[in-house]
Protein backbone atom coordinates (compact mmCIF):
# COMPACT_ATOMS: atom_id res chain seq x y z
CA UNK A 1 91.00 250.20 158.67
CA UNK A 2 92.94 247.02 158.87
CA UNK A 3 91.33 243.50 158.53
CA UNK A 4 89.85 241.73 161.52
CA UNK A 5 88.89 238.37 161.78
CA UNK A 6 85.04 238.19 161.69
CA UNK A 7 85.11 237.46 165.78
CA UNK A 8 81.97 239.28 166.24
CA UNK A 9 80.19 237.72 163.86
CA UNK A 10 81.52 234.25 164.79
CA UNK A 11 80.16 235.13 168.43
CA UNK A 12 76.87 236.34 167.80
CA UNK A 13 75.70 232.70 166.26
CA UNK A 14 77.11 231.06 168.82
CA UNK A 15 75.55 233.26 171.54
CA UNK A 16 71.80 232.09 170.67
CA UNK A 17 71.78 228.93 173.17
CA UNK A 18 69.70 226.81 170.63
CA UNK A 19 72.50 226.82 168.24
CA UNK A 20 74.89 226.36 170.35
CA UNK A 21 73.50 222.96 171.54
CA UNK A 22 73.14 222.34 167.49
CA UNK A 23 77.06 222.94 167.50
CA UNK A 24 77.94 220.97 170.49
CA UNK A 25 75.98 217.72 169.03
CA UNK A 26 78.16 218.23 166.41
CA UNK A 27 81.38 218.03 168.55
CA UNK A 28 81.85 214.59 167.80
CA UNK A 29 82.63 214.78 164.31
CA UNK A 30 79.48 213.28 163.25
CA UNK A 31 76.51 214.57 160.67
CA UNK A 32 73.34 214.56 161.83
CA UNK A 33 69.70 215.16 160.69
CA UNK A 34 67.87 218.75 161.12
CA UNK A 35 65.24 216.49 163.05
CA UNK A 36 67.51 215.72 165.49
CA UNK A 37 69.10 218.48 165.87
CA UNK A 38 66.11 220.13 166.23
CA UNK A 39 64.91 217.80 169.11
CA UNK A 40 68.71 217.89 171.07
CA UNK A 41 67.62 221.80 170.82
CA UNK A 42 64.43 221.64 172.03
CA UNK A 43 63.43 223.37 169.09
CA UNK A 44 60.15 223.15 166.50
CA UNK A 45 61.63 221.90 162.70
CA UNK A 46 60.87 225.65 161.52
CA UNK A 47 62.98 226.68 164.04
CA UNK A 48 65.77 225.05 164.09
CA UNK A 49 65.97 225.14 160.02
CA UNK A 50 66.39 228.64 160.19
CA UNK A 51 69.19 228.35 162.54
CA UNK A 52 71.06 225.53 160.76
CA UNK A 53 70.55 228.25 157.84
CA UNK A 54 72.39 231.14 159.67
CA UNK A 55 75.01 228.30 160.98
CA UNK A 56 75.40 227.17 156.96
CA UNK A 57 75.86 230.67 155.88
CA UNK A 58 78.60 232.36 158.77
CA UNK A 59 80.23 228.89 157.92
CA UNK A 60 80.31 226.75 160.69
CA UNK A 61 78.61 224.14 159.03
CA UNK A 62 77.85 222.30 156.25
CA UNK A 63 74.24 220.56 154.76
CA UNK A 64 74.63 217.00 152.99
CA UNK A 65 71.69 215.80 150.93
CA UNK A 66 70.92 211.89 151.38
CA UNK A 67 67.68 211.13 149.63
CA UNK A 68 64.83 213.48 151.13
CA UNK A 69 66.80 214.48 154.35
CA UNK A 70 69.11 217.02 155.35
CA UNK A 71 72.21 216.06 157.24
CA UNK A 72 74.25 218.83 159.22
CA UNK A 73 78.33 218.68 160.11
CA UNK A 74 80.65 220.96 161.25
CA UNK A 75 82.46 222.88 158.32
CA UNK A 76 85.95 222.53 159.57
CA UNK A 77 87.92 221.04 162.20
CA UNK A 78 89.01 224.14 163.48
CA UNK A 79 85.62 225.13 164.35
CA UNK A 80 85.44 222.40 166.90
CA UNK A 81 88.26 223.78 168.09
CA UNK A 82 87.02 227.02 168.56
CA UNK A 83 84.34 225.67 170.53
CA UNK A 84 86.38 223.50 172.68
CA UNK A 85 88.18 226.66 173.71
CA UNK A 86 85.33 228.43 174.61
CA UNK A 87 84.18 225.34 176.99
CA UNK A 88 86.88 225.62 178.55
CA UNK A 89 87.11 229.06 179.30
CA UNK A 90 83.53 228.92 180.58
CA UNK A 91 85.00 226.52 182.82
CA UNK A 92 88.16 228.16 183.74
CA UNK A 93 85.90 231.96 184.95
CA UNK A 94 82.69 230.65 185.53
CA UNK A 95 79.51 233.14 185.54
CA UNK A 96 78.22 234.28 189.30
CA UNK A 97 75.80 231.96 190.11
CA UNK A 98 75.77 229.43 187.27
CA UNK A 99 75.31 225.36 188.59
CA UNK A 100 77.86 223.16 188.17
CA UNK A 101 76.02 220.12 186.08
CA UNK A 102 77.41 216.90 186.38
CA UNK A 103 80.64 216.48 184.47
CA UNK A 104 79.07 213.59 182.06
CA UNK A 105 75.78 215.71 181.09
CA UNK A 106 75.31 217.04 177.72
CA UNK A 107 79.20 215.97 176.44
CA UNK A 108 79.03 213.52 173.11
CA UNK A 109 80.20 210.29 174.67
CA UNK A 110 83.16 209.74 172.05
CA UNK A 111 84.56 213.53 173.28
CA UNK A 112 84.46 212.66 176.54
CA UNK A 113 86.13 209.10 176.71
CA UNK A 114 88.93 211.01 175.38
CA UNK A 115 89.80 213.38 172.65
CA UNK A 116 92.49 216.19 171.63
CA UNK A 117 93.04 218.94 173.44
CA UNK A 118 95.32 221.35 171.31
CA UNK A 119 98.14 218.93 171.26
CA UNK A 120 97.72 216.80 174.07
CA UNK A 121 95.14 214.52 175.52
CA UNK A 122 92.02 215.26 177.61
CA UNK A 123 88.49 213.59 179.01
CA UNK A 124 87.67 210.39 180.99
CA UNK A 125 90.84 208.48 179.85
CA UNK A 126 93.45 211.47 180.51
CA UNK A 127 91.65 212.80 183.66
CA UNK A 128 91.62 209.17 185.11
CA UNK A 129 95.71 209.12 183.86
CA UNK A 130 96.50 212.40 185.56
CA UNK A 131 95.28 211.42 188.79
CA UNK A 132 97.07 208.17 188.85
CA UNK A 133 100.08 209.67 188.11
CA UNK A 134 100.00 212.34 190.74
CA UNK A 135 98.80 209.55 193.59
CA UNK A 136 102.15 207.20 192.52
CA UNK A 137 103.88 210.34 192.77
CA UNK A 138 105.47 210.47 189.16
CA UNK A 139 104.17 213.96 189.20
CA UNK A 140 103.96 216.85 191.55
CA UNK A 141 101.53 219.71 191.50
CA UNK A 142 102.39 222.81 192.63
CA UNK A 143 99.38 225.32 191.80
CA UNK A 144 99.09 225.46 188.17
CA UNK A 145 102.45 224.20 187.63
CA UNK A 146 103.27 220.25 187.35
CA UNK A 147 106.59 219.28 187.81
CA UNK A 148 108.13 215.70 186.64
CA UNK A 149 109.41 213.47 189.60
CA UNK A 150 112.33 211.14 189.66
CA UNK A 151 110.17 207.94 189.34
CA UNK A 152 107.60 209.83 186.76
CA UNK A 153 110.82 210.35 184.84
CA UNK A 154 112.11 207.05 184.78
CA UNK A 155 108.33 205.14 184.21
CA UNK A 156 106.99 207.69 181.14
CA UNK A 157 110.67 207.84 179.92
CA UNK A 158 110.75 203.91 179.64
CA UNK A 159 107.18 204.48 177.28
CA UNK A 160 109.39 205.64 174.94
CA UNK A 161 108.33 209.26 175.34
CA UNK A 162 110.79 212.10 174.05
CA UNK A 163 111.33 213.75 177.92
CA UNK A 164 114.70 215.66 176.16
CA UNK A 165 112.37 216.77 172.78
CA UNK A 166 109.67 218.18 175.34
CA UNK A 167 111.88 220.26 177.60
CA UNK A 168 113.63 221.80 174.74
CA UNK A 169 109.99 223.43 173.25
CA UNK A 170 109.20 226.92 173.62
CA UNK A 171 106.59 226.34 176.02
CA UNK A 172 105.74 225.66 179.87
CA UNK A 173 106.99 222.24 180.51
CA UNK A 174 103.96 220.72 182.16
CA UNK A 175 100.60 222.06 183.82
CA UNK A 176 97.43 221.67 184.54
CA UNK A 177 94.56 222.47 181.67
CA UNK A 178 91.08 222.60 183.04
CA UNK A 179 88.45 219.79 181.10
CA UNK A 180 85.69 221.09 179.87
CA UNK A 181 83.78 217.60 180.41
CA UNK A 182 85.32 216.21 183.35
CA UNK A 183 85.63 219.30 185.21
CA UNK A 184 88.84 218.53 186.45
CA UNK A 185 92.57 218.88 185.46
CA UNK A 186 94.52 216.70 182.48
CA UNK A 187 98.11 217.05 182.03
CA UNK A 188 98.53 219.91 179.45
CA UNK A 189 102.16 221.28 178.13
CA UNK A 190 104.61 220.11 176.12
CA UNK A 191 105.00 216.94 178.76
CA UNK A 192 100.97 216.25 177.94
CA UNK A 193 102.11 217.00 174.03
CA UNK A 194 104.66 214.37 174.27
CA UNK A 195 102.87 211.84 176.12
CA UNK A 196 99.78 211.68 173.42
CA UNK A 197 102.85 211.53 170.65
CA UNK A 198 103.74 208.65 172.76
CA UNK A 199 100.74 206.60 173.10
CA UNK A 200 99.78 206.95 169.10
CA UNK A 201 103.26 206.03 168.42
CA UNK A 202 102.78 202.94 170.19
CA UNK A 203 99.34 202.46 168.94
CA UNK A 204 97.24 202.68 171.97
CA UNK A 205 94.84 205.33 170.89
CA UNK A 206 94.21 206.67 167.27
CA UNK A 207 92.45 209.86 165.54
CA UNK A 208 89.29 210.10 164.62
CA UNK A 209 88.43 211.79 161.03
CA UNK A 210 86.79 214.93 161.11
CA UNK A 211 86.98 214.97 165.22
CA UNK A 212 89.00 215.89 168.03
CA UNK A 213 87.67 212.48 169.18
CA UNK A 214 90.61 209.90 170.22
CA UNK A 215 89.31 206.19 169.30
CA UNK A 216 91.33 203.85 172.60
CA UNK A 217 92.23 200.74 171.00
CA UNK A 218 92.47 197.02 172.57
CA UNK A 219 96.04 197.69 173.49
CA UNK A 220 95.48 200.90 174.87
CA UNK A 221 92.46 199.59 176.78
CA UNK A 222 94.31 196.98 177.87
CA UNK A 223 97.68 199.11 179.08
CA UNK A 224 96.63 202.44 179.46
CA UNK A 225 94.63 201.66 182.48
CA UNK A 226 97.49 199.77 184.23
CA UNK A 227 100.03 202.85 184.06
CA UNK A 228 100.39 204.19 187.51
CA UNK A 229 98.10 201.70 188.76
């Protein structure tokens, strides 16, 4: 029997929904008690220790001792953006007859000001971006599909942004990805790709360590919110 990756097993701790909102605490990069875990969960301590166990041993995270208390982090980057994807495929084929909640509820606040999304930039800030830039017509929707307009050309171009580099990738040129916290569409493809390459080139927004998290800084508060304005 060939190998597998341990998918099952991956799935089945994150189907129990008190873990999961363990997990999504974590989102933000940050390492946090089992007591507050356990009260974001709605969980007793007993509880939610034994689930922080079973998260500690499939490997999604990882326990720090600091004096008598227990601190909790995700084990790896990539398992935030495992999670990520799954949020956003909830999003994308929604469940018969789940609510909508309110696109700020229950997202960390640093994921949802704005953060990575694969290789391009989603939440508040990009969502807010997107829409100005379809209302001063630098970009065109059609469906799915975005397509680049004379004027969006010429305005992201002058940013500095590698328009050539980004149509020459192996890869839709620009399109709408669904986000997970704002419930509405950022720019994704290699356009998106090359716009976030942009803006930390010019040192408007920066990573944060250990996060998908994007920290805007006082030039990109400053200029960011003027583009397309």
């Amino acid at each position: 029997m060939e190998y597998t990756p341990g998918i099952s097993q991956l799935a089945g701790l994150l189907a129990d929904p008190g873990r999961a909102a363990m997990l999504w605490a974590l989102m933000d990069g940050s390492a946090r008690p089992a007591g507050e875990l356990a009260l974001i969960a709605g969980l007793s301590a007993s509880s939610a220790s034994g689930h922080l166990a079973r998260l500690a041993e499939g490997g999604l995270v990882v326990m720090q001792a600091r004096g008598r208390s227990r601190f909790y982090r995700l084990a790896a980057p990539e398992i935030g953006v495992a999670i990520e994807a799954l949020a956003a495929a909830s999003l994308a084929s929604p469940p018969p007859r789940l609510r909508a909640l309110p696109a700020s509820r229950g997202a960390p606040a640093a994921l949802r000001q704005a953060r990575t999304c694969y290789d391009h930039m989603a939440g508040e800030l990009a969502v807010g971006l997107f829409e100005r830039m379809v209302r001063a017509r630098w970009l065109h929707l059609a469906g799915t599909g975005v397509e680049l307009t004379e004027a969006g050309a010429a305005a992201i171009g002058g940013l500095g942004v590698d328009l050539e580099g980004a149509r020459r990738r192996r890869r839709q040129f620009a399109c709408t990805c669904p986000d997970w916290s704002e419930r509405k569409p950022h720019l994704g493809g290699a356009l998106g790709a090359a716009l976030l390459d942009g803006f930390l080139a010019r040192g408007w927004v920066e990573p944060v360590r250990g996060s998908r998290a994007l920290r805007l800084t006082p030039g990109g508060q400053r200029e960011i919110p003027r583009l397309a304005g």
